[in-house]
C-alpha atoms as a PDB file:
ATOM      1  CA  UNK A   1      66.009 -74.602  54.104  1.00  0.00           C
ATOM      2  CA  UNK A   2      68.466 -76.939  56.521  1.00  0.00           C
ATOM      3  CA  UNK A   3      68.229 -80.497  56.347  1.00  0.00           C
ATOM      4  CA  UNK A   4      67.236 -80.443  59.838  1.00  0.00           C
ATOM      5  CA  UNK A   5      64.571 -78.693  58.862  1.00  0.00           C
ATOM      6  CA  UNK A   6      63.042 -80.436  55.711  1.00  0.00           C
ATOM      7  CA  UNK A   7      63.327 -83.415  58.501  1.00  0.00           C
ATOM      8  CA  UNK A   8      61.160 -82.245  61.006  1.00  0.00           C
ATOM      9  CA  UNK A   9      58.680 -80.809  58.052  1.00  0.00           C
ATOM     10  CA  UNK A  10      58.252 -84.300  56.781  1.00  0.00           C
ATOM     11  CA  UNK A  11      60.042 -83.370  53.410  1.00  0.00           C
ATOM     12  CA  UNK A  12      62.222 -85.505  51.718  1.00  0.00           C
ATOM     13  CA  UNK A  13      65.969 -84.917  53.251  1.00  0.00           C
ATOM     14  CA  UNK A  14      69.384 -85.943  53.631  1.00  0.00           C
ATOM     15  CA  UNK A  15      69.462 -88.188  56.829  1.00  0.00           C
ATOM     16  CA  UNK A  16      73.935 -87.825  56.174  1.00  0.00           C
ATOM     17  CA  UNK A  17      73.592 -83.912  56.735  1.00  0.00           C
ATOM     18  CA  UNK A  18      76.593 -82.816  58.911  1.00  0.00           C
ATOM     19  CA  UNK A  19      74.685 -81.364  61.356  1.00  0.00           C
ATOM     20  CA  UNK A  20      72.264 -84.022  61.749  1.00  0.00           C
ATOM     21  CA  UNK A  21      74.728 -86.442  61.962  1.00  0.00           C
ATOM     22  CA  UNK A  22      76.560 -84.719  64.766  1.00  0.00           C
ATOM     23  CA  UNK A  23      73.251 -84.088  66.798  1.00  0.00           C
ATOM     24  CA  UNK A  24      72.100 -88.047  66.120  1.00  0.00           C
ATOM     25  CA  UNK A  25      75.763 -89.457  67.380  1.00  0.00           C
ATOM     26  CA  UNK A  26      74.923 -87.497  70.829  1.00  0.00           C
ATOM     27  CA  UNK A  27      71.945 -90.017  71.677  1.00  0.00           C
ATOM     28  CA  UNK A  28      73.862 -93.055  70.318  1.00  0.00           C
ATOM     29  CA  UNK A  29      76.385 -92.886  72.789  1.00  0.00           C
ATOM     30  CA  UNK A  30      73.997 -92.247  75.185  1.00  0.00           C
ATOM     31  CA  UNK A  31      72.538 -95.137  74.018  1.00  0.00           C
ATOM     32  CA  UNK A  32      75.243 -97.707  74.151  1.00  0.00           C
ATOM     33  CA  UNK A  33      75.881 -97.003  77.511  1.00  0.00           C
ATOM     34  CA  UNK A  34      72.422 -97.869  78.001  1.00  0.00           C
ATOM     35  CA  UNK A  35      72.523-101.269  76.779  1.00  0.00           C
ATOM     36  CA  UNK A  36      76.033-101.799  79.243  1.00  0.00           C
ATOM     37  CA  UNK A  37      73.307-101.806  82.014  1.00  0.00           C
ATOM     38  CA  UNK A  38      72.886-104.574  83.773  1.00  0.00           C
ATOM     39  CA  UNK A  39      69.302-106.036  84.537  1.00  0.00           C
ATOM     40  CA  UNK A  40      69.543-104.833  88.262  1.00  0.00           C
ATOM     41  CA  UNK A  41      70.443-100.919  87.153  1.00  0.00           C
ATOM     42  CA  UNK A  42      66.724 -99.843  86.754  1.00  0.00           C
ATOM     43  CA  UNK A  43      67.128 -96.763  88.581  1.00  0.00           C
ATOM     44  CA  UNK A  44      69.666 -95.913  85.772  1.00  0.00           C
ATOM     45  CA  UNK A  45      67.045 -97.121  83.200  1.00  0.00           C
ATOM     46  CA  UNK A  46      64.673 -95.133  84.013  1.00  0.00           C
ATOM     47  CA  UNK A  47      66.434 -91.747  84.409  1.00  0.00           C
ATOM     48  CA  UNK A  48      68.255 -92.492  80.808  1.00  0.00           C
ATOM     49  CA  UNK A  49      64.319 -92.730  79.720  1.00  0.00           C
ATOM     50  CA  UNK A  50      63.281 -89.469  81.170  1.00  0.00           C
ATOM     51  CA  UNK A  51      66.054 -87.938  79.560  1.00  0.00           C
ATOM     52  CA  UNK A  52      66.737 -89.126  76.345  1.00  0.00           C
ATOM     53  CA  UNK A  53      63.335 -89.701  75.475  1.00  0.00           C
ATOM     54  CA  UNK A  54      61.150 -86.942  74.314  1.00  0.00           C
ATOM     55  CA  UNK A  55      58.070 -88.005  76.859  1.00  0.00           C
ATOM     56  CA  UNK A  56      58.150 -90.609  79.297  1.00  0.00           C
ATOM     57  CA  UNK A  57      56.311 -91.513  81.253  1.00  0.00           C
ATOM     58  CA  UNK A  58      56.083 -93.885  84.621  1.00  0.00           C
ATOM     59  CA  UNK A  59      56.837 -97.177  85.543  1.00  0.00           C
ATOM     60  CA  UNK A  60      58.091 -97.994  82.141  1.00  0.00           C
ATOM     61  CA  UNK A  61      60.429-100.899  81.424  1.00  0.00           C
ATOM     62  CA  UNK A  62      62.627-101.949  78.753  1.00  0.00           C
ATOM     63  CA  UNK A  63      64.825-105.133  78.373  1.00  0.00           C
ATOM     64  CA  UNK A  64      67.641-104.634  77.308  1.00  0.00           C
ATOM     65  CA  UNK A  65      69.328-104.890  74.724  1.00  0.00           C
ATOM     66  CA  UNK A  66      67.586-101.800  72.607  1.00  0.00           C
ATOM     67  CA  UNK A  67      68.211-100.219  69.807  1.00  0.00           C
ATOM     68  CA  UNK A  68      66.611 -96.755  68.160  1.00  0.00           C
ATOM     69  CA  UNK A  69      68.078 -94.597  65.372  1.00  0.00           C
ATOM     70  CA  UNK A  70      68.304 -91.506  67.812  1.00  0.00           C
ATOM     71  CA  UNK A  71      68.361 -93.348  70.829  1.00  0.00           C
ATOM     72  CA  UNK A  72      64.875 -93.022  71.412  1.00  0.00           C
ATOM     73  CA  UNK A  73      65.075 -88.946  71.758  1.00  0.00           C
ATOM     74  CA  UNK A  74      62.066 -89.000  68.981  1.00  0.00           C
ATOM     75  CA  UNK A  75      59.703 -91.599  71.304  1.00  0.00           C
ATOM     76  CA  UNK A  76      56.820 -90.866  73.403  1.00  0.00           C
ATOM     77  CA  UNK A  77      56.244 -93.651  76.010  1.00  0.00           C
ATOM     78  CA  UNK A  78      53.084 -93.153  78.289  1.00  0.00           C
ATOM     79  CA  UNK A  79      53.007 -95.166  81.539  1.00  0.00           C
ATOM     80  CA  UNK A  80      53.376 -98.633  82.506  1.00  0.00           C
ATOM     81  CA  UNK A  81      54.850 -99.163  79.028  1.00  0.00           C
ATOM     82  CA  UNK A  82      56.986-102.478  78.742  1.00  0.00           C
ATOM     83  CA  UNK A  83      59.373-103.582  75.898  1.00  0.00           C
ATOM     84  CA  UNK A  84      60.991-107.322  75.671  1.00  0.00           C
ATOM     85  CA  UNK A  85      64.131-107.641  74.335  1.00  0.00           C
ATOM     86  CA  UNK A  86      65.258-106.513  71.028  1.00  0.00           C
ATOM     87  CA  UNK A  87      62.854-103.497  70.582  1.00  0.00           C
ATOM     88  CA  UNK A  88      63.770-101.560  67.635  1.00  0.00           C
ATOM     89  CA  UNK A  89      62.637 -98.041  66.858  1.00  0.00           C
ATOM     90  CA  UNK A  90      63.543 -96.682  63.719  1.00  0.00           C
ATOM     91  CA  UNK A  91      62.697 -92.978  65.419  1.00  0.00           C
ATOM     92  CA  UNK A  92      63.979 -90.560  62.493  1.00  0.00           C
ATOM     93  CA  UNK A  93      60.362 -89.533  62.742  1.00  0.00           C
ATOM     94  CA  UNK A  94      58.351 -89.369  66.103  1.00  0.00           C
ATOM     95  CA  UNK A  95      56.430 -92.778  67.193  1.00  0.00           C
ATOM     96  CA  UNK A  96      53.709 -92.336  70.447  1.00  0.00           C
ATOM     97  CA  UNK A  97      52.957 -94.985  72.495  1.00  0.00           C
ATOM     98  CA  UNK A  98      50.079 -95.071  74.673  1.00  0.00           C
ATOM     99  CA  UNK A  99      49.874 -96.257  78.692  1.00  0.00           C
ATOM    100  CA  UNK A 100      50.049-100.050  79.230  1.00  0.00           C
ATOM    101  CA  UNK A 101      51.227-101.050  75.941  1.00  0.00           C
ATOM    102  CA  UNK A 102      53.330-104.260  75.604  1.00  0.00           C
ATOM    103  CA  UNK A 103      55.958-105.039  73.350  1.00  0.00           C
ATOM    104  CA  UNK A 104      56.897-108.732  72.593  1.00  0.00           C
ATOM    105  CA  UNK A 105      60.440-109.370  71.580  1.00  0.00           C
ATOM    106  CA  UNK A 106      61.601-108.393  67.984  1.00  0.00           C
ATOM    107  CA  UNK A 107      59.594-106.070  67.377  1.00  0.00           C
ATOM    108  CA  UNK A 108      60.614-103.562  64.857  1.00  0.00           C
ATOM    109  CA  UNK A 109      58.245 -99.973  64.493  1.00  0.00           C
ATOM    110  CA  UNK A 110      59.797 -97.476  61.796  1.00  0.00           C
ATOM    111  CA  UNK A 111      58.984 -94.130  61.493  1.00  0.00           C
ATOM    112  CA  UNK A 112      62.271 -93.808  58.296  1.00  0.00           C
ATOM    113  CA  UNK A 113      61.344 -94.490  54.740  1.00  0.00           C
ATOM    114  CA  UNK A 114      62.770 -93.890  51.175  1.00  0.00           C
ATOM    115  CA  UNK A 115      61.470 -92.559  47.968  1.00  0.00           C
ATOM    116  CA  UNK A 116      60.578 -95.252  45.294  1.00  0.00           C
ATOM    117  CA  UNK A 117      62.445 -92.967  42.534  1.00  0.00           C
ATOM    118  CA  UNK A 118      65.626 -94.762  42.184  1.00  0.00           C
ATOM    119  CA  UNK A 119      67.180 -91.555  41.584  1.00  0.00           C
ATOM    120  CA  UNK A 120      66.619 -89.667  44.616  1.00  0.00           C
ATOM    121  CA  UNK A 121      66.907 -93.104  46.707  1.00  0.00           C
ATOM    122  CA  UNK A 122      70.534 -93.913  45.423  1.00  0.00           C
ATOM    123  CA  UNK A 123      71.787 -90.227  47.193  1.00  0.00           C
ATOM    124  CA  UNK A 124      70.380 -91.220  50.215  1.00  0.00           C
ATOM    125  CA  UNK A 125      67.796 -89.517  50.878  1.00  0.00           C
ATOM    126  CA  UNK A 126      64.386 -90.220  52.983  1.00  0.00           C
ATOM    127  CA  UNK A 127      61.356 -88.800  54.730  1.00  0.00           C
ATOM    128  CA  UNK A 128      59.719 -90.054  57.551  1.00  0.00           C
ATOM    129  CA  UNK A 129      56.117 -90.519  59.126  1.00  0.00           C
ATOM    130  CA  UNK A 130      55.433 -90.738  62.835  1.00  0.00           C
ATOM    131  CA  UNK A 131      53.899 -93.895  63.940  1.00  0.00           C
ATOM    132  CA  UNK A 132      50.916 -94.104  66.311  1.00  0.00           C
ATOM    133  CA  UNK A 133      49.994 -96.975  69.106  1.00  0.00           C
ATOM    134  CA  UNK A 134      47.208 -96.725  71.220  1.00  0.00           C
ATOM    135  CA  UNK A 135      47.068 -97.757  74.765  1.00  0.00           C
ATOM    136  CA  UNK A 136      46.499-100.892  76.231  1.00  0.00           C
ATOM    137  CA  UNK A 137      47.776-102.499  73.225  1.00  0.00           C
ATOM    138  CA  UNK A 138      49.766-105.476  73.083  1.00  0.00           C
ATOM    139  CA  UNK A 139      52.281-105.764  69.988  1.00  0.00           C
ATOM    140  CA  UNK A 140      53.168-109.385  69.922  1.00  0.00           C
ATOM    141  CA  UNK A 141      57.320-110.862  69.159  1.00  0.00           C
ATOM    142  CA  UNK A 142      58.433-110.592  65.605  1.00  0.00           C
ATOM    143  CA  UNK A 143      55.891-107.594  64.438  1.00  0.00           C
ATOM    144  CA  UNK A 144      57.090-105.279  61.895  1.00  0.00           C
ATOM    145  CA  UNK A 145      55.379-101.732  62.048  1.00  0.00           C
ATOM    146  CA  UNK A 146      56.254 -99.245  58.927  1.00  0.00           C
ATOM    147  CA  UNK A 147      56.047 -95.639  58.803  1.00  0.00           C
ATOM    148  CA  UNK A 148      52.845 -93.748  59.196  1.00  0.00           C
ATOM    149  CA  UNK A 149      50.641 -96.566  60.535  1.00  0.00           C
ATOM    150  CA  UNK A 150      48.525 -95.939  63.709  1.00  0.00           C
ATOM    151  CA  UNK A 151      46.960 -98.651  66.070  1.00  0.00           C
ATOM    152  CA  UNK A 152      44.117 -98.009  68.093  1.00  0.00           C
ATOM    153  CA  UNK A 153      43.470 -98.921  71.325  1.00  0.00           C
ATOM    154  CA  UNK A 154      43.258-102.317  72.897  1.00  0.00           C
ATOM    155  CA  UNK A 155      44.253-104.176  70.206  1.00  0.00           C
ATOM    156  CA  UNK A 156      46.333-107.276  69.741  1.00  0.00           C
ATOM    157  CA  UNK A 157      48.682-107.277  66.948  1.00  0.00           C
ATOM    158  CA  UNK A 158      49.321-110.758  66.175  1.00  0.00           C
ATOM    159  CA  UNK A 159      53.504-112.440  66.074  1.00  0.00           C
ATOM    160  CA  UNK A 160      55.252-112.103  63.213  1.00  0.00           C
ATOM    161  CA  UNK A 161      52.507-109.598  61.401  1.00  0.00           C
ATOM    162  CA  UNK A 162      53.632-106.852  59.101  1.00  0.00           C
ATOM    163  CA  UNK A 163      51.471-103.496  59.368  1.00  0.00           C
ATOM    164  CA  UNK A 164      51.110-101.536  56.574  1.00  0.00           C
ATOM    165  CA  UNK A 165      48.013 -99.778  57.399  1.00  0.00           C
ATOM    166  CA  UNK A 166      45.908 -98.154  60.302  1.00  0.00           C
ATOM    167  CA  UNK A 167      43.978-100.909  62.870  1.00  0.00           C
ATOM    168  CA  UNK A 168      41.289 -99.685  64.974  1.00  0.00           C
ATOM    169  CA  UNK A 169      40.590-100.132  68.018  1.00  0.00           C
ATOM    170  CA  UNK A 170      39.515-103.666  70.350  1.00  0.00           C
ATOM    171  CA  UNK A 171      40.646-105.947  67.498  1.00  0.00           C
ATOM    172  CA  UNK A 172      42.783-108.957  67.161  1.00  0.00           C
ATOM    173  CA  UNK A 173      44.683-108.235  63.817  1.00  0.00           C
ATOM    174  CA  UNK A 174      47.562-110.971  62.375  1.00  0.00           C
ATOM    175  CA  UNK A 175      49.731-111.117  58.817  1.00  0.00           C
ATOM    176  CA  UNK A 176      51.254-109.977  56.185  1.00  0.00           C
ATOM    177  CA  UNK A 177      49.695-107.768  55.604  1.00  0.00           C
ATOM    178  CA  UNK A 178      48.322-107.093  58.755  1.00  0.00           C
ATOM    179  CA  UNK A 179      44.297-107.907  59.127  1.00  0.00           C
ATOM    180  CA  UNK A 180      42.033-107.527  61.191  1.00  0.00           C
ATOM    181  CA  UNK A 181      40.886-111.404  62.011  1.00  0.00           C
ATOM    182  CA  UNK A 182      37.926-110.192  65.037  1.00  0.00           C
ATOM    183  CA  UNK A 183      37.268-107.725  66.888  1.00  0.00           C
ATOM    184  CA  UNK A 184      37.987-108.483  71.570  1.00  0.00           C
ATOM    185  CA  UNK A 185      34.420-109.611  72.671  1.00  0.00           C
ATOM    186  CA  UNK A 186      32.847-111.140  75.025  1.00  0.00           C
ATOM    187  CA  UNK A 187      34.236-114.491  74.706  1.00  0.00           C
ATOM    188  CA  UNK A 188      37.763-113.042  75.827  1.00  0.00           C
ATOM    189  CA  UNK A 189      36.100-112.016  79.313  1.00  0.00           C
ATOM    190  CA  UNK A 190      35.169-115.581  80.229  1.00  0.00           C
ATOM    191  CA  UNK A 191      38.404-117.482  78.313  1.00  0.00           C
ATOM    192  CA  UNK A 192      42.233-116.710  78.456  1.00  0.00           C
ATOM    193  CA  UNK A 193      43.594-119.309  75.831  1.00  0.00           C
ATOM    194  CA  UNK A 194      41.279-121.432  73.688  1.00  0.00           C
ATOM    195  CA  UNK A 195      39.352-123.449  76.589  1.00  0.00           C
ATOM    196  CA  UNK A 196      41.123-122.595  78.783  1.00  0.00           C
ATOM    197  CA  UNK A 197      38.754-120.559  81.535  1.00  0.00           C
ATOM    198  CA  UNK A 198      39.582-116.723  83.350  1.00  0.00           C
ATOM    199  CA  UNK A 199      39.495-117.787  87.067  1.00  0.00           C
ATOM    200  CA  UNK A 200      38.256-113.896  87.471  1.00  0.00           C
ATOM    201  CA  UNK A 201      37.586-114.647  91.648  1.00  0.00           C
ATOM    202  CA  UNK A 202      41.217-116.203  92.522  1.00  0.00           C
ATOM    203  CA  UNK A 203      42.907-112.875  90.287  1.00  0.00           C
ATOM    204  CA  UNK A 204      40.563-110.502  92.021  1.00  0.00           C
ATOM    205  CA  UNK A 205      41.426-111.769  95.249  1.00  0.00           C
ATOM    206  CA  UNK A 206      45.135-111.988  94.930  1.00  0.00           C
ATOM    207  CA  UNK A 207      44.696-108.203  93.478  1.00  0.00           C
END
């Protein structure tokens, strides 16, 4: 069996393989001529997304710089997905992100890991695990997301957590390791920030 093909099987492999090496340094060129965009070029943004990527979908936005091990060619974006700056995907493996999600800046999701046998990690070999986020979710700056974890749906995950393990849905979830703290309720209807009040009629009429 190729390399290639113990990669896409989820079997431990050879990430230095010839072949995948020369496919993977097609969508890193790709991609540093992404991050040479300027702010302004978001016509050229998006069509490098619907491209590259393997979905996309639209009204998606990405400050620049980013960075992803195959350029992004293993990502699924939904719609209305938006990235801050520094977005890392390790995206050896596949990672799906739902509509409306939000990425804070720093965020780092890896789909890439390596065995804990010494042996077989000291030739360089790994396997990988797709990642799953849910819509509606907001991923907040600093988060660290490792391989094989999925997030439901409208959850927060909180700055600087580390997520090691699945969260379900309409939670707030923070650390390292990530927990879940409580799940969205009521309370976050009527109040934006501590006291601090929703003023629901003045957003509904300037929507």
């Amino acid at each position: 069996m190729k390399q290639s093909e113990r990669m896409v099987k989820g079997l431990i492999y050879d990430p230095a393989d010839e072949e995948i090496l020369i496919e993977q340094a097609r969508f890193l060129n790709k991609l540093r001529e992404f991050n040479q965009l300027k702010a302004t070029d978001n016509d050229k943004k998006q069509q490098y997304m619907h491209e590259v990527f393997a979905e996309c979908g639209e009204n998606c936005y990405i400050e620049l710089p980013f960075y992803a091990n195959w350029g992004g060619h293993h990502v699924h974006f939904g719609s209305n997905v938006y990235a801050n700056f520094n977005l890392t995907l390790v995206d050896d493996g596949h990672i799906y992100v739902g509509d409306r999600v939000l990425f804070g800046p720093n965020v780092t999701v890896a789909t890439a890991n390596h065995p804990i046998d010494p042996t077989l990690r000291s030739r360089g070999l790994q396997y990988n695990r797709d990642v799953y986020i849910g819509e509606n979710t907001w991923i907040c700056a600093g988060v660290i997301i490792v391989p094989g974890v999925r997030i439901g749906k409208n959850t927060v995950i909180g700055a600087g957590s580390v997520v090691t393990k699945d969260i379900p849905d309409n939670v707030v979830a923070v650390g390292n390791p990530c927990r879940v703290m409580r799940e969205i309720s009521e309370h976050d209807k009527e109040f934006f920030y501590r006291n601090d009040r929703i003023d629901w009629e003045e957003i509904s009429l300037n929507n």
